[in-house]
C-alpha atoms as a PDB file:
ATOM      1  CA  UNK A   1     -14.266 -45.556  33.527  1.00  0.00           C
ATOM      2  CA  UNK A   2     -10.346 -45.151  34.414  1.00  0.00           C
ATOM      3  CA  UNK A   3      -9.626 -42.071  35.824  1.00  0.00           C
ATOM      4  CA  UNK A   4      -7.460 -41.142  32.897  1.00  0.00           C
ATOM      5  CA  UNK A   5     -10.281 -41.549  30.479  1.00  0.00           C
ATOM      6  CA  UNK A   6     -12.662 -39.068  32.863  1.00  0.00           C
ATOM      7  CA  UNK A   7      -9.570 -36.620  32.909  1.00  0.00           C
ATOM      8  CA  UNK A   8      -9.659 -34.839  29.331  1.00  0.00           C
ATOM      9  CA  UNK A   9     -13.715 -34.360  30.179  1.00  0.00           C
ATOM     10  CA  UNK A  10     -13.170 -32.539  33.348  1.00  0.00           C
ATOM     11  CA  UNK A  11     -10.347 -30.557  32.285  1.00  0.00           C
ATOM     12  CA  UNK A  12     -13.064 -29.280  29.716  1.00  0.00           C
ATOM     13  CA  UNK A  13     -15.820 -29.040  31.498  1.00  0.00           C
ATOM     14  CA  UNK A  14     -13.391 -26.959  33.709  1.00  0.00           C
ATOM     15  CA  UNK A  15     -12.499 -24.996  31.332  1.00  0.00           C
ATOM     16  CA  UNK A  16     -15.693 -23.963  29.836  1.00  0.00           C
ATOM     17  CA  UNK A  17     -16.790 -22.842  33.163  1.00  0.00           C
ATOM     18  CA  UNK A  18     -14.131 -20.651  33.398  1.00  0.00           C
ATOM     19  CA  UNK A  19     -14.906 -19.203  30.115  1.00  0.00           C
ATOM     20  CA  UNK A  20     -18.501 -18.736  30.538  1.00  0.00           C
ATOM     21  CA  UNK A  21     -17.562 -17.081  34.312  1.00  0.00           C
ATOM     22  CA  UNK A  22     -14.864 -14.702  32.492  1.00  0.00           C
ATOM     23  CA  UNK A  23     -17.675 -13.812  29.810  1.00  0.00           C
ATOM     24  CA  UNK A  24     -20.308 -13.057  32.631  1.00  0.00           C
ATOM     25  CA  UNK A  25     -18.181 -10.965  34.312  1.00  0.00           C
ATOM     26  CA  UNK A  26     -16.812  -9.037  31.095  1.00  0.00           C
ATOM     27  CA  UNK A  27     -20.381  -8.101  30.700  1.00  0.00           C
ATOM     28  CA  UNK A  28     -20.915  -6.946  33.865  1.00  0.00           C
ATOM     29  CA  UNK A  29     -17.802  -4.769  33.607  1.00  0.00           C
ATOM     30  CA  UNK A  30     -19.201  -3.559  30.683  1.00  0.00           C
ATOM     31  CA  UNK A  31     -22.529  -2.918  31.940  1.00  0.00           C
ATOM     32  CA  UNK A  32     -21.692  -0.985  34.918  1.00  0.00           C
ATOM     33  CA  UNK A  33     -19.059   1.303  32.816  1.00  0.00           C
ATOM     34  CA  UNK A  34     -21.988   2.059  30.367  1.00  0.00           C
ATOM     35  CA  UNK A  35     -23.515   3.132  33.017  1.00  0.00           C
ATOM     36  CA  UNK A  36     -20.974   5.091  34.762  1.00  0.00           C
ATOM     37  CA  UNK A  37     -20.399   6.483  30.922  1.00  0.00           C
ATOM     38  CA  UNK A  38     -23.790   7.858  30.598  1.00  0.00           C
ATOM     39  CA  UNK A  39     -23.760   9.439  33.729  1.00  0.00           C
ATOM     40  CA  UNK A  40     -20.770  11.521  33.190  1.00  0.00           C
ATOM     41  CA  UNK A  41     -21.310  11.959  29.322  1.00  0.00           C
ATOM     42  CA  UNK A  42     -24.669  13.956  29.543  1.00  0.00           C
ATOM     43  CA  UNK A  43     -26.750  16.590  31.277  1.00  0.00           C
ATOM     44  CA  UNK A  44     -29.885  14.518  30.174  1.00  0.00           C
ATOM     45  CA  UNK A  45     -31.138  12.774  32.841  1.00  0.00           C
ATOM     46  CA  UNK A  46     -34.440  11.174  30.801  1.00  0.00           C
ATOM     47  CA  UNK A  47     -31.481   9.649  28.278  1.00  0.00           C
ATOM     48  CA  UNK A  48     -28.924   8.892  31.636  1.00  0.00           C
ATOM     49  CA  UNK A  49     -31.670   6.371  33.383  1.00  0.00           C
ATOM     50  CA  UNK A  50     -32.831   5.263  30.073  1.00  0.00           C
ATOM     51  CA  UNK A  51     -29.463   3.740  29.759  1.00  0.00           C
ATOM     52  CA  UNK A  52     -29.155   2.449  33.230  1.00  0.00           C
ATOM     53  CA  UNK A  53     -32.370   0.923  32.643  1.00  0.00           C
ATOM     54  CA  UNK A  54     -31.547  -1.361  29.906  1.00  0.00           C
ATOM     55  CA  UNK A  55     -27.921  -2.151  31.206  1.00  0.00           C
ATOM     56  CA  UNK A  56     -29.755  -3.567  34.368  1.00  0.00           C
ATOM     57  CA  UNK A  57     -32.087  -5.127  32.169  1.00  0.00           C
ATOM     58  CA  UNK A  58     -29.104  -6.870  29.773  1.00  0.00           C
ATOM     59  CA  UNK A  59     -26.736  -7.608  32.556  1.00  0.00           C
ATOM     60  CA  UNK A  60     -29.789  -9.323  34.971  1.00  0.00           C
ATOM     61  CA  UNK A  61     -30.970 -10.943  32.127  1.00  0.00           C
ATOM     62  CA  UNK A  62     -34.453  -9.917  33.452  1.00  0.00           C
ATOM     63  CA  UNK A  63     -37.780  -9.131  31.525  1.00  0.00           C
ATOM     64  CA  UNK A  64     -38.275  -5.493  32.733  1.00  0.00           C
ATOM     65  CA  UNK A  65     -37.297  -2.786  34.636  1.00  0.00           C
ATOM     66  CA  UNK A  66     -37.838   0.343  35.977  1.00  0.00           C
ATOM     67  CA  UNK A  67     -37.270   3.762  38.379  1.00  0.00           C
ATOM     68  CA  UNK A  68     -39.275   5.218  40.804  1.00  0.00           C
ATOM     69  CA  UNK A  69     -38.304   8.703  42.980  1.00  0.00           C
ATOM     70  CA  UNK A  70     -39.743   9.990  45.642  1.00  0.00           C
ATOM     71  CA  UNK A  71     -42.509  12.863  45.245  1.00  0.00           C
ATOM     72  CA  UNK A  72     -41.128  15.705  48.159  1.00  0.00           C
ATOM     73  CA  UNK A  73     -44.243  17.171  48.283  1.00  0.00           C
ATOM     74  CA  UNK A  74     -46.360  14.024  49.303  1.00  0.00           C
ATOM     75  CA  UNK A  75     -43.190  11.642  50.207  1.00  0.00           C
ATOM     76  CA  UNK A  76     -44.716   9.065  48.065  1.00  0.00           C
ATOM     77  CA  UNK A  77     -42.629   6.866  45.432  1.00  0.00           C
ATOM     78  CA  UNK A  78     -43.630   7.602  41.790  1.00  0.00           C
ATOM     79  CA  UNK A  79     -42.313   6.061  38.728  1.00  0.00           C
ATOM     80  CA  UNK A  80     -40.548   8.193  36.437  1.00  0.00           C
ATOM     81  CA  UNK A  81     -39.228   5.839  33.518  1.00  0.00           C
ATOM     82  CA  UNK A  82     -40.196   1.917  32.588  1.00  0.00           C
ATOM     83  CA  UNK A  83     -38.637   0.268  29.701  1.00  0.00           C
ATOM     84  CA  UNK A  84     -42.213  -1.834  29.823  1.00  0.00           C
ATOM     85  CA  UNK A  85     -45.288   0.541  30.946  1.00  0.00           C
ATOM     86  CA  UNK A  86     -46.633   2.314  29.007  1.00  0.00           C
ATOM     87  CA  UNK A  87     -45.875   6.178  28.882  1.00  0.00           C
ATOM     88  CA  UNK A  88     -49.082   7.238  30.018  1.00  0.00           C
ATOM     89  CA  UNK A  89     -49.045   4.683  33.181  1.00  0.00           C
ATOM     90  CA  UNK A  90     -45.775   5.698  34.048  1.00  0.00           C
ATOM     91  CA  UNK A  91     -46.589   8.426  36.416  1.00  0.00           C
ATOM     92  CA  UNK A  92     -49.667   6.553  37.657  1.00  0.00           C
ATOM     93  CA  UNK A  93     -47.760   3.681  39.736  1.00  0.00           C
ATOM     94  CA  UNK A  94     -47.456   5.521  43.132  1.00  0.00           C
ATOM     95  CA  UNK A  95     -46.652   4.119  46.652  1.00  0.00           C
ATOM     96  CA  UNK A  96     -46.998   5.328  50.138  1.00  0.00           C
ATOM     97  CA  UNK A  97     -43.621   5.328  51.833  1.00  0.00           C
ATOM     98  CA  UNK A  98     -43.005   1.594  53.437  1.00  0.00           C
ATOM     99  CA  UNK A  99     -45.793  -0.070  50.606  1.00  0.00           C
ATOM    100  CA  UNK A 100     -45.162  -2.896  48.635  1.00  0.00           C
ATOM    101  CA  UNK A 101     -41.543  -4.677  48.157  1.00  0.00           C
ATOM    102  CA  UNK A 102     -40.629  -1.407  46.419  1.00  0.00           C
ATOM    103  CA  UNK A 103     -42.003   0.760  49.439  1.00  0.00           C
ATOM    104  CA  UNK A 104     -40.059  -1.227  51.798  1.00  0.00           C
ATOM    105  CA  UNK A 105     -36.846  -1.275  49.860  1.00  0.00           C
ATOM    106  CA  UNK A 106     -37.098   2.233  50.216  1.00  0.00           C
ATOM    107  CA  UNK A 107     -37.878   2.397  53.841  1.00  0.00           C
ATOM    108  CA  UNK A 108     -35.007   0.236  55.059  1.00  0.00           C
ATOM    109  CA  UNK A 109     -32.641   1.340  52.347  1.00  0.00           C
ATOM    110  CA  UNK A 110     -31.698  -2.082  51.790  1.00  0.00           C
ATOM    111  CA  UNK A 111     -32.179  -4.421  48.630  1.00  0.00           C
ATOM    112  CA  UNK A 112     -35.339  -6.838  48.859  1.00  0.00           C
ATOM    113  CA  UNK A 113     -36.848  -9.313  46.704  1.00  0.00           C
ATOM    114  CA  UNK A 114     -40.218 -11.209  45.887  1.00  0.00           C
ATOM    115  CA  UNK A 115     -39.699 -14.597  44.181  1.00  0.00           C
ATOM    116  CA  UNK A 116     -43.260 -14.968  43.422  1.00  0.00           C
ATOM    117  CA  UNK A 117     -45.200 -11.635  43.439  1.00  0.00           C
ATOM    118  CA  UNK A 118     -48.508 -13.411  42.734  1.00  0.00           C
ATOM    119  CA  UNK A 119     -48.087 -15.042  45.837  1.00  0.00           C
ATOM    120  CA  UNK A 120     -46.954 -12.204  47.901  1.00  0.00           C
ATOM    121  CA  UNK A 121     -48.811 -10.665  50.104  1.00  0.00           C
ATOM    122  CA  UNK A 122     -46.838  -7.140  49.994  1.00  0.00           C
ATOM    123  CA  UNK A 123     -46.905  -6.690  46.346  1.00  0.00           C
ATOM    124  CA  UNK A 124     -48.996  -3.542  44.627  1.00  0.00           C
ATOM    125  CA  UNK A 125     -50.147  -3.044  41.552  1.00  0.00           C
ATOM    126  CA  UNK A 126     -51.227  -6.538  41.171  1.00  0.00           C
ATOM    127  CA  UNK A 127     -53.043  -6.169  37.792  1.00  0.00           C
ATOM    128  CA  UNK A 128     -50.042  -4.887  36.177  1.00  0.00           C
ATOM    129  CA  UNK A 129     -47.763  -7.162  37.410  1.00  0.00           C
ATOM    130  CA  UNK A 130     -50.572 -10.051  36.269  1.00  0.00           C
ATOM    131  CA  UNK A 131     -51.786  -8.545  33.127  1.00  0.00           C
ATOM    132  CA  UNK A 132     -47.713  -8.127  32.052  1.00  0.00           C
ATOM    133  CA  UNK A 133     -46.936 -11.609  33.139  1.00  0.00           C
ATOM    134  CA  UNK A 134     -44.200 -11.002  35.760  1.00  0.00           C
ATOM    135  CA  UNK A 135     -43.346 -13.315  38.797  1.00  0.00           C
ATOM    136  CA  UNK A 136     -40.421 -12.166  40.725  1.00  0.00           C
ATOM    137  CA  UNK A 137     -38.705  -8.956  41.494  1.00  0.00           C
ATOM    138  CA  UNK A 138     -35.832  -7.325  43.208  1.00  0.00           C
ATOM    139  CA  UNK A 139     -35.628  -4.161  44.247  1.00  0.00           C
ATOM    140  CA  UNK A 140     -32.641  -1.815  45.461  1.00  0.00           C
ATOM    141  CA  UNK A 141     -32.866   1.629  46.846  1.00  0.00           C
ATOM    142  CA  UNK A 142     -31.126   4.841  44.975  1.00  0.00           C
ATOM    143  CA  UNK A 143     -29.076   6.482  47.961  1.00  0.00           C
ATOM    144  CA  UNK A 144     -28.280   9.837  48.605  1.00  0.00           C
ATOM    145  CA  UNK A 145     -25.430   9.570  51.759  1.00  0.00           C
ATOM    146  CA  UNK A 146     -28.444   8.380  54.351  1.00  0.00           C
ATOM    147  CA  UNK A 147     -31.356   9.206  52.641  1.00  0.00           C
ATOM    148  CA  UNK A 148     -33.248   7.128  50.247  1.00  0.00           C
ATOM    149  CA  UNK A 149     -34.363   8.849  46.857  1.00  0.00           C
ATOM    150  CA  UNK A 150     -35.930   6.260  44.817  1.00  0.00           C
ATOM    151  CA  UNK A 151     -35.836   2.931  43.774  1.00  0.00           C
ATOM    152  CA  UNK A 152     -34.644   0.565  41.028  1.00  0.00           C
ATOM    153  CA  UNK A 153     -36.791  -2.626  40.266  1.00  0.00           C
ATOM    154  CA  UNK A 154     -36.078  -5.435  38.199  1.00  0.00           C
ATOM    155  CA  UNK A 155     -38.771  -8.009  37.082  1.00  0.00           C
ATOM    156  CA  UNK A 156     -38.670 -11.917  35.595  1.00  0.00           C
ATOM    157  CA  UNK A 157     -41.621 -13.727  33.838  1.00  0.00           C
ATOM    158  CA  UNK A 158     -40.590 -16.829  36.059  1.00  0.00           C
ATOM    159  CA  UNK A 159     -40.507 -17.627  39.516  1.00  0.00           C
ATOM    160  CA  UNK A 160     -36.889 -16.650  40.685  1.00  0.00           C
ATOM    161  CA  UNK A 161     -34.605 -16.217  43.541  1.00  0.00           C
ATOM    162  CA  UNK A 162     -32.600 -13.516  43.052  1.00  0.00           C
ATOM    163  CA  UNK A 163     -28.907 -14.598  44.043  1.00  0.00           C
ATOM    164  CA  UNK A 164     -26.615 -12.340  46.152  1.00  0.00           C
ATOM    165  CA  UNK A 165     -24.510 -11.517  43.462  1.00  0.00           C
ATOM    166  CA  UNK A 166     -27.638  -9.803  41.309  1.00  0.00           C
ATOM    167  CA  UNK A 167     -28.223  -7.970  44.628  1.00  0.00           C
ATOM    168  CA  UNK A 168     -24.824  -6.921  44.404  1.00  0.00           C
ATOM    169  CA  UNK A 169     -24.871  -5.644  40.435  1.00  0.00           C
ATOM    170  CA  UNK A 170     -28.474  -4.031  40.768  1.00  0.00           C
ATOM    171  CA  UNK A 171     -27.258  -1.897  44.132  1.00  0.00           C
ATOM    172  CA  UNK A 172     -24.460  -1.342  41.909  1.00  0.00           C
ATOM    173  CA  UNK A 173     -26.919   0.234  38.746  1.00  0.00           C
ATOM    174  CA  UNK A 174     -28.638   1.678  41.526  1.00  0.00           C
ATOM    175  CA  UNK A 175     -25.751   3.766  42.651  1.00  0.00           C
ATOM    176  CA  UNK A 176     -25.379   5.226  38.929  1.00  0.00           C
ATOM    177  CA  UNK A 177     -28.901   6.342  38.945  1.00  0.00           C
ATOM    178  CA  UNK A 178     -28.859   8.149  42.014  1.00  0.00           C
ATOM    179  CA  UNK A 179     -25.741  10.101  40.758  1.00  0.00           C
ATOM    180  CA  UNK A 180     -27.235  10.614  37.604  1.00  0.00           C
ATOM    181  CA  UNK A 181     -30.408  12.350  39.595  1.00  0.00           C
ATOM    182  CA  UNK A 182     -28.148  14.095  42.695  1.00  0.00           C
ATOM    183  CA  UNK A 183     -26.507  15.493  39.060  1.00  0.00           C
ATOM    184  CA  UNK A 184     -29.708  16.819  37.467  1.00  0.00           C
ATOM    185  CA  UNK A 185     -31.180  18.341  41.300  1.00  0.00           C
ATOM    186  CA  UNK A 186     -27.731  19.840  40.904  1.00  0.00           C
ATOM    187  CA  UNK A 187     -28.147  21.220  38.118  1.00  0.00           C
ATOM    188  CA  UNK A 188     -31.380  22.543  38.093  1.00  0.00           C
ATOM    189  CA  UNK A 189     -30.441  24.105  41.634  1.00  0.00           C
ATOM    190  CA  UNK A 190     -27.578  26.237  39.791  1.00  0.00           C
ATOM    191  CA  UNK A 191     -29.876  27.266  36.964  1.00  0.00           C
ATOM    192  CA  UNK A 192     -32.128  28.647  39.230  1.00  0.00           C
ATOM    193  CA  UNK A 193     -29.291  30.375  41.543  1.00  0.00           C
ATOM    194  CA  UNK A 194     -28.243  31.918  37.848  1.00  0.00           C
ATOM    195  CA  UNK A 195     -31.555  32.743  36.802  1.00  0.00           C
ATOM    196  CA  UNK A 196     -32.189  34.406  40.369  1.00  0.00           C
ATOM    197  CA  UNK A 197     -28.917  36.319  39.974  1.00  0.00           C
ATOM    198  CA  UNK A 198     -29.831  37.380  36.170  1.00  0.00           C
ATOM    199  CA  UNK A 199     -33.311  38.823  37.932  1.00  0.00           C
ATOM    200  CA  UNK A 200     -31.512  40.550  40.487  1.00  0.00           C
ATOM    201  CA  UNK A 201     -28.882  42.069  38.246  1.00  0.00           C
ATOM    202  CA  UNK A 202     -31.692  43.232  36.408  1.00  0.00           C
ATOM    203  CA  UNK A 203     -33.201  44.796  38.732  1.00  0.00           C
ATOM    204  CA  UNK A 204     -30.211  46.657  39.962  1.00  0.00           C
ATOM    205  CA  UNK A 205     -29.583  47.597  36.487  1.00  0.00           C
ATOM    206  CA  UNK A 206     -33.132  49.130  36.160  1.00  0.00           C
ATOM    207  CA  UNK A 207     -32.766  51.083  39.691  1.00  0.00           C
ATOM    208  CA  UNK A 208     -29.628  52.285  38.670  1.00  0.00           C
ATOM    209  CA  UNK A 209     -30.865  53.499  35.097  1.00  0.00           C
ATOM    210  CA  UNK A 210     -34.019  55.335  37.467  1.00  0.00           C
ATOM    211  CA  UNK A 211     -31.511  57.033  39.543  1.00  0.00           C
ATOM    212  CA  UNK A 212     -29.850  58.599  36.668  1.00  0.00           C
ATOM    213  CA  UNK A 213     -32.773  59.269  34.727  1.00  0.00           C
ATOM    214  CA  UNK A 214     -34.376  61.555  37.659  1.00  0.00           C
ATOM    215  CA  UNK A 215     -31.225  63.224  38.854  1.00  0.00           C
ATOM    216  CA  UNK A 216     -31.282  66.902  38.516  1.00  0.00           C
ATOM    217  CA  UNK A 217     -27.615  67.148  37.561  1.00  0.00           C
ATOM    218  CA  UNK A 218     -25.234  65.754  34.779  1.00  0.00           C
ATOM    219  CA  UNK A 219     -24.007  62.845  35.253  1.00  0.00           C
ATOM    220  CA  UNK A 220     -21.143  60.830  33.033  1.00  0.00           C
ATOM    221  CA  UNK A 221     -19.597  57.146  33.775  1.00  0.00           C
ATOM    222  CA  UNK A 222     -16.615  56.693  32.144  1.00  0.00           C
ATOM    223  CA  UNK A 223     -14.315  53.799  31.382  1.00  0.00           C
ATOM    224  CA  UNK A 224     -10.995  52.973  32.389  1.00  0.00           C
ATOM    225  CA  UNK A 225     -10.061  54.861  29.268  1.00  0.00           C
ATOM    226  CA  UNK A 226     -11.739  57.834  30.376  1.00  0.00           C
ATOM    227  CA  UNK A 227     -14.458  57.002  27.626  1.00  0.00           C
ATOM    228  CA  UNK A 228     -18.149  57.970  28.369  1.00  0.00           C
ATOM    229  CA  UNK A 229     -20.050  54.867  28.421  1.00  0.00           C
ATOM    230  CA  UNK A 230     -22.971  56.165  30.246  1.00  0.00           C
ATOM    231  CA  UNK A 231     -25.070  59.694  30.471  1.00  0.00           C
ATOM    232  CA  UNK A 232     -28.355  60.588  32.033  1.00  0.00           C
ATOM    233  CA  UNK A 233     -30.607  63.029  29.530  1.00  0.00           C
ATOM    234  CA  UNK A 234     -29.173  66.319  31.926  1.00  0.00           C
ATOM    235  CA  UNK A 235     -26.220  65.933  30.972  1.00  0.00           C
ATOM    236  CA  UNK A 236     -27.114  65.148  27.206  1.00  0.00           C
ATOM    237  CA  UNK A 237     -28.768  68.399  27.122  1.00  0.00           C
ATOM    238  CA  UNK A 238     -25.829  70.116  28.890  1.00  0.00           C
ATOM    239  CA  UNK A 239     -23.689  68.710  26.448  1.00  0.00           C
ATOM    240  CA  UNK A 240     -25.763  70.039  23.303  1.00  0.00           C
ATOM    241  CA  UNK A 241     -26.153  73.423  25.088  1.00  0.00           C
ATOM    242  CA  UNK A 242     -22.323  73.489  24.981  1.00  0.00           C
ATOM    243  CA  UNK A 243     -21.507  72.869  21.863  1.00  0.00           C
END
């Protein structure tokens, strides 16, 4: 056909690529700010990954996913929330450090990928991943500075190379997980550095009320105002006696 004839097709295909590009990447805007929205919107980190979770999921356009962290007492990786396992699995999944494609994500601190699990040699849990119908996976370490903390993995019922760019967006989902869990450590750490304070100030209050208890003589604490706010039972009775 003349070229003129080919030209009104090709400015339209053109065109509807360009769309369809500007759409994909509006959603992954929009997915990552969700994401960045939960994580600075609330002190619940169950409700924080949740989110993450299913922006990853929408985004990828992937089957399943899910979030493992790292058990300090036995090193091992242990998954904490699935938006496919059951709740009482959940905690079950656990891998040695450096097992599996998750293990090794981990290890390395460096995305990695299985296009076909079934036929991968390194994958774990084989009669989930069978019984649930999944055949390819990428996984992307949550960082803290250096260290590794856990893991984000993303599943597809077909056989699937994972393309740089979904690397990319997955370390990128990855990154607002491990903030939302540096937040909660955070904050747990400062409610117990409170809740060790409130003990101690307790205690000091209780020595305190001892000491003025058992003294043999009077003893009055007054206020700026020169108002009696505290006085041991001597110097009650001295008082009574008095008046």
């Amino acid at each position: 056909p003349p070229r003129s004839t080919l030209f009104p097709y090709t400015t339209l295909f053109r065109s509807w690529r360009l769309a369809d590009e500007s759409r994909r990447r509006a959603r992954e805007t929009h997915a990552l700010l969700e994401a960045g929205r939960a994580v600075t919107a609330s002190l619940d980190v169950n409700r924080t990954i949740r989110v993450v979770l299913e922006e990853a999921r929408g985004v990828l356009g992937v089957d399943s996913c899910s979030l493992l962290t790292i058990d300090p007492a036995t090193d091992d990786l242990v998954m904490v929330a699935s938006l496919d396992v059951p709740d009482a699995l959940v905690s079950t999944v656990r891998l040695k450090p450096g097992e599996g494609v998750t293990g090794l994500a981990v290890q390395q601190r460096r995305p990695m990928q299985s296009p076909d699990i079934w036929a991968d040699t390194r994958a774990m849990y084989q009669h989930l991943v069978r019984g649930s119908g999944f055949r390819s996976m990428l996984v992307a370490p949550l960082l803290r500075g250096d260290h590794a903390i856990g893991a984000i993995s993303v599943l597809r019922h077909d056989v699937h190379e994972f393309s740089a760019h979904e690397e990319e967006l997955l370390v990128a989902l990855a990154s607002q997980a491990a903030i939302a869990l540096e937040h909660a450590r955070l904050y747990t750490e400062l409610e117990g550095m409170v809740a060790d304070r409130t003990r101690e100030l307790d205690a000091q209050k209780r020595f305190v009320e001892v000491v003025l208890e058992t003294m043999p003589i009077g003893v009055l604490v007054l206020d700026d105002l020169l108002n009696v706010v505290r006085i041991n039972q001597i110097g009650r009775a001295s008082c009574r006696e008095r008046v």
